[in-house]
PDB file of N, CA and C in Angstrom:
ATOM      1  N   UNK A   1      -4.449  -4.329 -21.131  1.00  0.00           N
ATOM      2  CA  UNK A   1      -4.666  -5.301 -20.069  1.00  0.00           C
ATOM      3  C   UNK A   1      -6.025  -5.957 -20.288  1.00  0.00           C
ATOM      4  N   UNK A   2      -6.087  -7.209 -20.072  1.00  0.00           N
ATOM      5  CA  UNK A   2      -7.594  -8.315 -20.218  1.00  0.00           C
ATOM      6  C   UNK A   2      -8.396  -7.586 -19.202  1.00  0.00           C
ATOM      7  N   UNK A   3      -9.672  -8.031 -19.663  1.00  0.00           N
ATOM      8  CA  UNK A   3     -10.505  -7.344 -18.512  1.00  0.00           C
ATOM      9  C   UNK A   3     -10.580  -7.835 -17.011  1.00  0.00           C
ATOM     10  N   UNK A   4     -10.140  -9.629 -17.375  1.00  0.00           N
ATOM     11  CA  UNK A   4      -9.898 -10.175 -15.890  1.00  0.00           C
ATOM     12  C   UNK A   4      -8.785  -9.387 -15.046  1.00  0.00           C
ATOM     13  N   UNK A   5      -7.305  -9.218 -15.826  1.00  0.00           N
ATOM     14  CA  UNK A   5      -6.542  -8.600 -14.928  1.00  0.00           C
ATOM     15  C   UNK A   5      -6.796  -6.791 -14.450  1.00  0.00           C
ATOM     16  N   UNK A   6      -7.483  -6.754 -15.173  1.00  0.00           N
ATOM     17  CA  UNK A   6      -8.058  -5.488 -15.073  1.00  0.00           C
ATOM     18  C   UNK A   6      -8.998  -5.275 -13.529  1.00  0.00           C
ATOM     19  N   UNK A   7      -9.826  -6.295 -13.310  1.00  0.00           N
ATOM     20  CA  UNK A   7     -10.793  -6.211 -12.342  1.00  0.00           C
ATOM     21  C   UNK A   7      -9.747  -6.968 -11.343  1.00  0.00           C
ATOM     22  N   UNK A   8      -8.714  -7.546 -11.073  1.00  0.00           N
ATOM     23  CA  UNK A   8      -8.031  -8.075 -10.244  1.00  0.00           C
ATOM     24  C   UNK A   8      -7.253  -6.868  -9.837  1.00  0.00           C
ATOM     25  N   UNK A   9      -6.316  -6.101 -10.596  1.00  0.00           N
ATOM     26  CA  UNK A   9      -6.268  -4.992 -10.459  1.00  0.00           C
ATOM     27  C   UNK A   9      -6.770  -4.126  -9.356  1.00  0.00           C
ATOM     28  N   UNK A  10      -8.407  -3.735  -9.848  1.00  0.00           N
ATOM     29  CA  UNK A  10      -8.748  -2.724  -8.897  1.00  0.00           C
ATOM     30  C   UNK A  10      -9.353  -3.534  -7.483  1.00  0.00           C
ATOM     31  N   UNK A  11      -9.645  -4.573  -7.661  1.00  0.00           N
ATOM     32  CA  UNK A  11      -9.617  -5.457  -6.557  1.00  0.00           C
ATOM     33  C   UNK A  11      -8.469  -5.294  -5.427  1.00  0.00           C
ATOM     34  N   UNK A  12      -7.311  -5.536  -5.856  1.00  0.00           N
ATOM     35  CA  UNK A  12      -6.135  -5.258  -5.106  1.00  0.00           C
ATOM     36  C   UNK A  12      -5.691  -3.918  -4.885  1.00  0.00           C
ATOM     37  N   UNK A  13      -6.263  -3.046  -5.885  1.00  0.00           N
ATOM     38  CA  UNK A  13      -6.178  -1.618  -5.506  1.00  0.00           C
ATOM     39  C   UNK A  13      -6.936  -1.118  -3.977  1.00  0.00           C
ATOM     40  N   UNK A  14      -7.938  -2.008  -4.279  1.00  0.00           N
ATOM     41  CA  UNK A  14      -9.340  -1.310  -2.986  1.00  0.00           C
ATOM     42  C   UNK A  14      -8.623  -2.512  -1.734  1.00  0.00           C
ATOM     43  N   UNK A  15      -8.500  -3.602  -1.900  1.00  0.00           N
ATOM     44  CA  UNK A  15      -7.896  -4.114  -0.426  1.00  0.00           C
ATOM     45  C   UNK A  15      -6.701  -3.428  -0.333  1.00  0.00           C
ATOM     46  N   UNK A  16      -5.555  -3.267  -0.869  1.00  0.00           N
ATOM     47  CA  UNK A  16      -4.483  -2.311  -0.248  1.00  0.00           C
ATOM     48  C   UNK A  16      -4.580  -0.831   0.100  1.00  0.00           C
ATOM     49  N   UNK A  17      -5.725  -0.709   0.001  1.00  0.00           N
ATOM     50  CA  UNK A  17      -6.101   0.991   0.388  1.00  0.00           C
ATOM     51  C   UNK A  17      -6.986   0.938   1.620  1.00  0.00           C
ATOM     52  N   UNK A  18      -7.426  -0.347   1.971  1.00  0.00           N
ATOM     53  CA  UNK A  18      -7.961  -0.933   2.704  1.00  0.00           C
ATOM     54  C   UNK A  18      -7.421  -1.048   4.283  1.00  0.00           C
ATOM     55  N   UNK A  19      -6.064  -1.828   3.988  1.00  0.00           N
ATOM     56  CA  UNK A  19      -4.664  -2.328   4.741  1.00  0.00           C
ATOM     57  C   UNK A  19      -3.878  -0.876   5.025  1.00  0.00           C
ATOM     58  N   UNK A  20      -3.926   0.215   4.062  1.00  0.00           N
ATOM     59  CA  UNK A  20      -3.100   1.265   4.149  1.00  0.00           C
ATOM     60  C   UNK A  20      -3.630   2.040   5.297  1.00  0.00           C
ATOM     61  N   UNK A  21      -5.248   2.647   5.317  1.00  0.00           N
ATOM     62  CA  UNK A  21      -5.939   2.836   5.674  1.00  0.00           C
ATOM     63  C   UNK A  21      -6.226   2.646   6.874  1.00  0.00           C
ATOM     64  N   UNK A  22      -6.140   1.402   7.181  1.00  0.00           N
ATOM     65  CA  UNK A  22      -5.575   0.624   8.726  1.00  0.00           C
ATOM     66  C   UNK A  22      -4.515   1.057   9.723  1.00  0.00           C
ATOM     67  N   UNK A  23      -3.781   1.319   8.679  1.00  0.00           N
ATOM     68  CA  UNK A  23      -1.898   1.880   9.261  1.00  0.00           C
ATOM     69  C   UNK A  23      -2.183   3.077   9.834  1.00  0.00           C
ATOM     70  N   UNK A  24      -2.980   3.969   8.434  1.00  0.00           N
ATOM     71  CA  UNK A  24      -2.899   5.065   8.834  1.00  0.00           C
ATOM     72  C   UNK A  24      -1.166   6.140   8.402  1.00  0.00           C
ATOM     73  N   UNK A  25      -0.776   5.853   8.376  1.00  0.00           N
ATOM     74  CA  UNK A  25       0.691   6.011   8.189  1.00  0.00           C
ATOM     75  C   UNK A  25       0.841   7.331   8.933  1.00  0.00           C
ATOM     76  N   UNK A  26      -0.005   8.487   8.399  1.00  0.00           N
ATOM     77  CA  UNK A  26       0.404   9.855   8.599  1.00  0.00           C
ATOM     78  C   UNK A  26      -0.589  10.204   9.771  1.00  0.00           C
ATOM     79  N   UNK A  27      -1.372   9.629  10.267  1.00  0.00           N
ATOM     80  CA  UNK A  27      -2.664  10.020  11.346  1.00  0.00           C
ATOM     81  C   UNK A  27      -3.471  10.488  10.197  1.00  0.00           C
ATOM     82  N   UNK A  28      -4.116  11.045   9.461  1.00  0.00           N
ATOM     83  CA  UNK A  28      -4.950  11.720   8.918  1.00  0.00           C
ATOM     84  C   UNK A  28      -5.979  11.093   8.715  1.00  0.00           C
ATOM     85  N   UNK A  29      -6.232   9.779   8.633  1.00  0.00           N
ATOM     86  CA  UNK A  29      -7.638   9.809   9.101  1.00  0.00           C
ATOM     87  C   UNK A  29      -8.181   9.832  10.354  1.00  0.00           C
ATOM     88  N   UNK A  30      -8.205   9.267  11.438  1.00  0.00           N
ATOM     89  CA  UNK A  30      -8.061   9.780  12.816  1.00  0.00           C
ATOM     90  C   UNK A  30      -8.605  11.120  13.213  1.00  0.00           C
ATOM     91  N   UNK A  31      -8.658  11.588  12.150  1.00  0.00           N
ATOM     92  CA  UNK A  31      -8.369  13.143  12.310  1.00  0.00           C
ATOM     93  C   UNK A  31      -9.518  13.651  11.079  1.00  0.00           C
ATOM     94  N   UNK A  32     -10.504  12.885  10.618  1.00  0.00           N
ATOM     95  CA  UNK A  32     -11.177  12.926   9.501  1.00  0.00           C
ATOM     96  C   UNK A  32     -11.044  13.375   8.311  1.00  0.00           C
ATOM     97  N   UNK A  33     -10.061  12.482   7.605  1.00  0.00           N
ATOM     98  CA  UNK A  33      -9.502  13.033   6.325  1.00  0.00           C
ATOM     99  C   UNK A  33     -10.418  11.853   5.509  1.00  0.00           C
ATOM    100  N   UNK A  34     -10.441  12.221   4.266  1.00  0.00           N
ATOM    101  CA  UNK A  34     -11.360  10.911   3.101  1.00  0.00           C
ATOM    102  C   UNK A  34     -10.646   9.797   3.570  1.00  0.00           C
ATOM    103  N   UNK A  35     -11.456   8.574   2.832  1.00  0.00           N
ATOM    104  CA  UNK A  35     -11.049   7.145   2.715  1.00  0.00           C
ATOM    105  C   UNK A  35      -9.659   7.135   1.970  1.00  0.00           C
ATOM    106  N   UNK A  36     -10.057   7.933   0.638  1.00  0.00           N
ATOM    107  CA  UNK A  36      -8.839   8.045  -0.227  1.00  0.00           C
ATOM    108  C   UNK A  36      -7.854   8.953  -0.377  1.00  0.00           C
ATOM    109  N   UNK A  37      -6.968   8.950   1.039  1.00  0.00           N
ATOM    110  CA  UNK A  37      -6.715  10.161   1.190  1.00  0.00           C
ATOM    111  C   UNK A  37      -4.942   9.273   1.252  1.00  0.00           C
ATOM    112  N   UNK A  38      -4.868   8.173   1.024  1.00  0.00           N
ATOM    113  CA  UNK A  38      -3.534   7.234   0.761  1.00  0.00           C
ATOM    114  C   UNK A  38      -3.596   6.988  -0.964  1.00  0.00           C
ATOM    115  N   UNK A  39      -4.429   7.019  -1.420  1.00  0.00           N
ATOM    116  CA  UNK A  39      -4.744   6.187  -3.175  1.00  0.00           C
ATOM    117  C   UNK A  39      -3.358   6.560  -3.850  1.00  0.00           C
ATOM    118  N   UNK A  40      -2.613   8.083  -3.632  1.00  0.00           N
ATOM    119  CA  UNK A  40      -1.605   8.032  -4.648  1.00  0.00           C
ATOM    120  C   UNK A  40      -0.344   6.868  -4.280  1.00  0.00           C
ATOM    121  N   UNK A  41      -0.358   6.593  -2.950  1.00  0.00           N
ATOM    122  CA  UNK A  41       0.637   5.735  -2.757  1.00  0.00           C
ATOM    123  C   UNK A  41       0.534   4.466  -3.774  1.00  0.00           C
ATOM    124  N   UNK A  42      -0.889   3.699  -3.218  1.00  0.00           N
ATOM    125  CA  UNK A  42      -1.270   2.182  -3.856  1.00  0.00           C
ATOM    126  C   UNK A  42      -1.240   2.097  -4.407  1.00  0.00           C
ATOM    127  N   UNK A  43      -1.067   2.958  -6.167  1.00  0.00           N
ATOM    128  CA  UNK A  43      -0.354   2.165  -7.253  1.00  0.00           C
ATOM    129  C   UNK A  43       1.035   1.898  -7.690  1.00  0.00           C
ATOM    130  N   UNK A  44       1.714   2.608  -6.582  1.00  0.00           N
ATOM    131  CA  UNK A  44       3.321   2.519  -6.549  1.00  0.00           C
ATOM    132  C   UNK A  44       3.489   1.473  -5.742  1.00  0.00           C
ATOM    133  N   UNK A  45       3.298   1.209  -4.792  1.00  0.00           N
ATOM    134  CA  UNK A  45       2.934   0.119  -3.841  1.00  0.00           C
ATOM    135  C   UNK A  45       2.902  -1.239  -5.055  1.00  0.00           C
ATOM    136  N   UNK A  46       1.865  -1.127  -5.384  1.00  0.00           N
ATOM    137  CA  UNK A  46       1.434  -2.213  -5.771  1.00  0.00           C
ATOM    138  C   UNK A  46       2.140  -2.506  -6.903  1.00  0.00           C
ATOM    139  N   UNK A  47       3.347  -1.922  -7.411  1.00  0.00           N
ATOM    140  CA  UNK A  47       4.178  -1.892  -8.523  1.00  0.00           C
ATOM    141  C   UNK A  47       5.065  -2.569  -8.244  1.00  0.00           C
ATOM    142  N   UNK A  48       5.514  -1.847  -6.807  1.00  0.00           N
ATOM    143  CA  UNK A  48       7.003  -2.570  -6.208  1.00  0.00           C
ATOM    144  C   UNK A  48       6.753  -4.330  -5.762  1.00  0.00           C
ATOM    145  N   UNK A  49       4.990  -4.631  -5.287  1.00  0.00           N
ATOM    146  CA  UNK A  49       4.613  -5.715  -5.050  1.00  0.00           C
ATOM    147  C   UNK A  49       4.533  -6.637  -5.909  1.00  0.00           C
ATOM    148  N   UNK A  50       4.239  -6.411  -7.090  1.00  0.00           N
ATOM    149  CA  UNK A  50       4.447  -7.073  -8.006  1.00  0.00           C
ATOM    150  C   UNK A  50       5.466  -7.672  -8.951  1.00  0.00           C
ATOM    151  N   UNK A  51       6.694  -6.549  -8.488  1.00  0.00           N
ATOM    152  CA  UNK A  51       8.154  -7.148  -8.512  1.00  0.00           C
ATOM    153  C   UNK A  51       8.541  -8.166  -7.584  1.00  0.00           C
ATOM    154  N   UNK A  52       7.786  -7.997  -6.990  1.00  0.00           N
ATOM    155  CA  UNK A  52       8.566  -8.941  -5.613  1.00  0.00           C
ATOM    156  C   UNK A  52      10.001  -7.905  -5.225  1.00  0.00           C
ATOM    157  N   UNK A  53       9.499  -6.940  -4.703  1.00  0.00           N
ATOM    158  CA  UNK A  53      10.247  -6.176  -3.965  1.00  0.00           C
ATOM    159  C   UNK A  53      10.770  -6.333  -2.560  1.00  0.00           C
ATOM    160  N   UNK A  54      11.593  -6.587  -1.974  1.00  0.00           N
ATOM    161  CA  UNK A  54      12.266  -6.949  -0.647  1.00  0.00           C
ATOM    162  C   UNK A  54      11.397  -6.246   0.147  1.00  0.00           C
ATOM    163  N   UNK A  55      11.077  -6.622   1.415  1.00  0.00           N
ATOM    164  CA  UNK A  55      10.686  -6.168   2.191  1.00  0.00           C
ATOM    165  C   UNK A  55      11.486  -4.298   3.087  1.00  0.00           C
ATOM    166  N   UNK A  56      12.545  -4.718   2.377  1.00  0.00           N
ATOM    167  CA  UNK A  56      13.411  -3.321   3.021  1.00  0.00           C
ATOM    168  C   UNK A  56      13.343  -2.522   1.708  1.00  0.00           C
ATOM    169  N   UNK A  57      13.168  -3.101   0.547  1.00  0.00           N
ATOM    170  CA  UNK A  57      12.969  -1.450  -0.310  1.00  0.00           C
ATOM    171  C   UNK A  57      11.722  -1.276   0.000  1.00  0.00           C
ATOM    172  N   UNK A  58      10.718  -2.251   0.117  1.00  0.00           N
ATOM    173  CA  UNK A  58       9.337  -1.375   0.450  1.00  0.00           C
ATOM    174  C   UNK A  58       8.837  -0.459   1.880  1.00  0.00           C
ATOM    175  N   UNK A  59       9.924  -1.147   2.818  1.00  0.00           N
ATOM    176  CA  UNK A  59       9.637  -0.085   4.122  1.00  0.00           C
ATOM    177  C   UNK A  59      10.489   1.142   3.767  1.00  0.00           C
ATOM    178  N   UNK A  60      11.625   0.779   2.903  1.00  0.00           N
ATOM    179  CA  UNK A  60      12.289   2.624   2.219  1.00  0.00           C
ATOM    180  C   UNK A  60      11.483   3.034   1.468  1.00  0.00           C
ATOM    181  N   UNK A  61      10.740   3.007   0.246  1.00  0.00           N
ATOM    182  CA  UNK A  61       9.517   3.303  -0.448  1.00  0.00           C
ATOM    183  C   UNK A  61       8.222   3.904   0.758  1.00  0.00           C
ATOM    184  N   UNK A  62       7.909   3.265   1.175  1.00  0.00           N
ATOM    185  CA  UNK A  62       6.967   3.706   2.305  1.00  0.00           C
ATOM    186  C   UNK A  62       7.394   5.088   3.312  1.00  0.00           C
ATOM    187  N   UNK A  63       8.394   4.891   3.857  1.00  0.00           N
ATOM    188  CA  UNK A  63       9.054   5.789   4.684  1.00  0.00           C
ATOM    189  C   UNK A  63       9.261   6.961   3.643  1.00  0.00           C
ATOM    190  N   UNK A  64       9.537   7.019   2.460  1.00  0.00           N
ATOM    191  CA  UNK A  64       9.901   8.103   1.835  1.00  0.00           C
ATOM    192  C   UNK A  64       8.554   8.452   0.866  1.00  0.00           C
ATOM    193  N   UNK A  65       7.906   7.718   0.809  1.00  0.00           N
ATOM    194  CA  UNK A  65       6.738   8.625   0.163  1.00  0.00           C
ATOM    195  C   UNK A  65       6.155   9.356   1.332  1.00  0.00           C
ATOM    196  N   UNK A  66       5.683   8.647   2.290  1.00  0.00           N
ATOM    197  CA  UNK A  66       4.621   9.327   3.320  1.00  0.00           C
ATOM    198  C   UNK A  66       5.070  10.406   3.912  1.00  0.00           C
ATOM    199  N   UNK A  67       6.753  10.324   3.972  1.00  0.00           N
ATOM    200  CA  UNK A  67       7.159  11.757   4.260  1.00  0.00           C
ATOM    201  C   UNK A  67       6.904  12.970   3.394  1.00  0.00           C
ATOM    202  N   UNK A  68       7.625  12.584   1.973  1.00  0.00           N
ATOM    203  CA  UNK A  68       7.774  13.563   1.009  1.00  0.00           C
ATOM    204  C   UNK A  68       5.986  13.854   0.496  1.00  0.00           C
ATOM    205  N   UNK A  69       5.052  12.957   0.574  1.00  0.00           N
ATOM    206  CA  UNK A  69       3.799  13.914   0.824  1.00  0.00           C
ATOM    207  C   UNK A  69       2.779  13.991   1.457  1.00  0.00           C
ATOM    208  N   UNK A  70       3.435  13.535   3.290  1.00  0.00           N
ATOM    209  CA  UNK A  70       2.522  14.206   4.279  1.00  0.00           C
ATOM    210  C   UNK A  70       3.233  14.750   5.480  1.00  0.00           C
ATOM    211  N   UNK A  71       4.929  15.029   5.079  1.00  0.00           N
ATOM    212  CA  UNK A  71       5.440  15.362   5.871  1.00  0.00           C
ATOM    213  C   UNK A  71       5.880  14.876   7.199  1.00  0.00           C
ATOM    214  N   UNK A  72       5.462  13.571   7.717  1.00  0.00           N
ATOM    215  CA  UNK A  72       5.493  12.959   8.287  1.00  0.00           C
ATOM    216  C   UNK A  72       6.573  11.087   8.103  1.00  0.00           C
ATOM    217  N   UNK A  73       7.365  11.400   9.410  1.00  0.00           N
ATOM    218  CA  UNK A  73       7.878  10.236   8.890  1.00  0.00           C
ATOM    219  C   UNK A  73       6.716   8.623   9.816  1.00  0.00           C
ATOM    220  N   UNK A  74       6.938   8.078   8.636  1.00  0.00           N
ATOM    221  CA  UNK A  74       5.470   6.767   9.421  1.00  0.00           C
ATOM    222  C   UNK A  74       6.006   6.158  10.411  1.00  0.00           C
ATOM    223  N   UNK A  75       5.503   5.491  11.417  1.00  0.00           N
ATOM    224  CA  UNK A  75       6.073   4.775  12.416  1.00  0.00           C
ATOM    225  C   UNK A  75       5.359   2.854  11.901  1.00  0.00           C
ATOM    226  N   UNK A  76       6.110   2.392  12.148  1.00  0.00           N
ATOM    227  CA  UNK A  76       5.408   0.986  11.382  1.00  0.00           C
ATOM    228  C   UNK A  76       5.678   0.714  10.080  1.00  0.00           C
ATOM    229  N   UNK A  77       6.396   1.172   9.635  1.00  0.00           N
ATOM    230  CA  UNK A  77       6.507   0.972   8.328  1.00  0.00           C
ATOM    231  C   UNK A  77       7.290  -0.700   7.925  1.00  0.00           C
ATOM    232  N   UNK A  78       8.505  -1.033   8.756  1.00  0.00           N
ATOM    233  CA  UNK A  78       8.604  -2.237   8.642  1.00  0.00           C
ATOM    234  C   UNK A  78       7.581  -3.192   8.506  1.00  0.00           C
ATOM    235  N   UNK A  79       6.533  -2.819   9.616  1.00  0.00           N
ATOM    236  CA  UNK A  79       5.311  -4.149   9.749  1.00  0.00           C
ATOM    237  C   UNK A  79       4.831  -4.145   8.852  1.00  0.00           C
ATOM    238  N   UNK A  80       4.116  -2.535   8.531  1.00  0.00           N
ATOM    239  CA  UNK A  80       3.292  -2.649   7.255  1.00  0.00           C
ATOM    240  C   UNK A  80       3.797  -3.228   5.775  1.00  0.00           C
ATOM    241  N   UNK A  81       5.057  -3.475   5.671  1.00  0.00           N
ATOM    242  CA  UNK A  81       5.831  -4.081   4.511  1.00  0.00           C
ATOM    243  C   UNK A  81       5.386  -5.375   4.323  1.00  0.00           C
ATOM    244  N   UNK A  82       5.948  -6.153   5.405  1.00  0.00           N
ATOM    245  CA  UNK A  82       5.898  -7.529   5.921  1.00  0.00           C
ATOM    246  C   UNK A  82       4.598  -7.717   5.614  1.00  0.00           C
ATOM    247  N   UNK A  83       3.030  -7.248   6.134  1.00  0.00           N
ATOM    248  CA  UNK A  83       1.905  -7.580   6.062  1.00  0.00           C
ATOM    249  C   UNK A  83       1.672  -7.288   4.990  1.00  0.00           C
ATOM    250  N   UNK A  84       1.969  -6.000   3.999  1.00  0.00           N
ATOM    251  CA  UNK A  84       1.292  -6.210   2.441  1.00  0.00           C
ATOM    252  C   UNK A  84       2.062  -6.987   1.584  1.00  0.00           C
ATOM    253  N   UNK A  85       3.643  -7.237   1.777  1.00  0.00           N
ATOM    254  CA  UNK A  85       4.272  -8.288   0.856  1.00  0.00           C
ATOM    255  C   UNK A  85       3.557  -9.815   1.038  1.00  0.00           C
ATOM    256  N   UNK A  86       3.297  -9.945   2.302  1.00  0.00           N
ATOM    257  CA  UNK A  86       2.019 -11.389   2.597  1.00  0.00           C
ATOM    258  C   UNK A  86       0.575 -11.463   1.908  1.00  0.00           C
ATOM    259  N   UNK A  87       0.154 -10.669   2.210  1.00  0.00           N
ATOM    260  CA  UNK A  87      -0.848 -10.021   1.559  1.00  0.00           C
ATOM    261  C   UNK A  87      -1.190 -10.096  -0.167  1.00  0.00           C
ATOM    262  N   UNK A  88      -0.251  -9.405  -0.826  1.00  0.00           N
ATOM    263  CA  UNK A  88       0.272  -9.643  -2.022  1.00  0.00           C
ATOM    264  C   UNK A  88       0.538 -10.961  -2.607  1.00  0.00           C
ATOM    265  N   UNK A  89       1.374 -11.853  -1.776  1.00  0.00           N
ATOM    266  CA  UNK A  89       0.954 -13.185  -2.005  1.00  0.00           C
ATOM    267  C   UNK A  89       0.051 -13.797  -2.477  1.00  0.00           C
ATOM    268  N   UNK A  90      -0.585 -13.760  -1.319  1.00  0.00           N
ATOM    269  CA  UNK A  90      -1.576 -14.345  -1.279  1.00  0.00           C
ATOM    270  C   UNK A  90      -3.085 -14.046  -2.111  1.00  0.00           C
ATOM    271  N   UNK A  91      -2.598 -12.731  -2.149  1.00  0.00           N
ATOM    272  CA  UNK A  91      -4.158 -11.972  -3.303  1.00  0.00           C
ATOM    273  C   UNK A  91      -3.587 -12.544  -4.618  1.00  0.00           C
ATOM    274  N   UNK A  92      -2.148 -12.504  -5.193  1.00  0.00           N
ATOM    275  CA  UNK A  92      -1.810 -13.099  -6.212  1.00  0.00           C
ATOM    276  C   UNK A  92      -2.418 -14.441  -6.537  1.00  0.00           C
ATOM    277  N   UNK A  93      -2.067 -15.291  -5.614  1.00  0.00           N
ATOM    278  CA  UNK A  93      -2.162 -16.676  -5.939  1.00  0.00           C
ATOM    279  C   UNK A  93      -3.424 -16.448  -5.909  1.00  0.00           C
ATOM    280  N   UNK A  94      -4.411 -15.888  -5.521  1.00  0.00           N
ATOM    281  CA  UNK A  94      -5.751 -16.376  -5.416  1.00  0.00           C
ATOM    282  C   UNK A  94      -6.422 -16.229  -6.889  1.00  0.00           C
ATOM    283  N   UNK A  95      -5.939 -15.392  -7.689  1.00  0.00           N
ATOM    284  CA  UNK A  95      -6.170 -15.303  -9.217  1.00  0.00           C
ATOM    285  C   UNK A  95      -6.098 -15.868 -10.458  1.00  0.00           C
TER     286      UNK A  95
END
């Protein structure tokens, strides 16, 4: 990978961990867990985003990671789709 897409990359790595972070998905930060306590999700995330993944495989992607490793099923997960597939957009085009 070029070094530009490289630094765009972790650019979009740190705002979607950012946005994730926000959600919260599982409560655990709330509850004082690290910043990076979502990171294994955001590069799968950001895989399916870059396909241009439907908004309903990414709220199934979402719903089934956060369960299978925090045990928890997320509440919001539709929204949070909708807002990082926008998101994604838009960080794209800006590059």
């Amino acid at each position: 990978m070029d070094p530009k897409k490289r630094k765009a990359a972790r650019g979009w790595h740190e705002q979607l961990l950012t946005l994730m972070n926000g959600w919260d998905p599982a409560g655990l930060l709330a509850v004082g867990a690290p910043r990076d306590e979502y990171d294994s999700v955001i590069d799968k995330l950001l895989g399916l985003l870059s396909r241009q993944a439907t908004a309903e495989e990414v709220t199934r992607f979402l719903e089934d990671e956060i369960s299978r490793h925090f045990g928890v099923t997320p509440k919001g997960a539709a929204q949070f789709a909708t807002k990082s597939i926008s998101w994604f957009r838009i960080a794209s085009a800006e590059q």
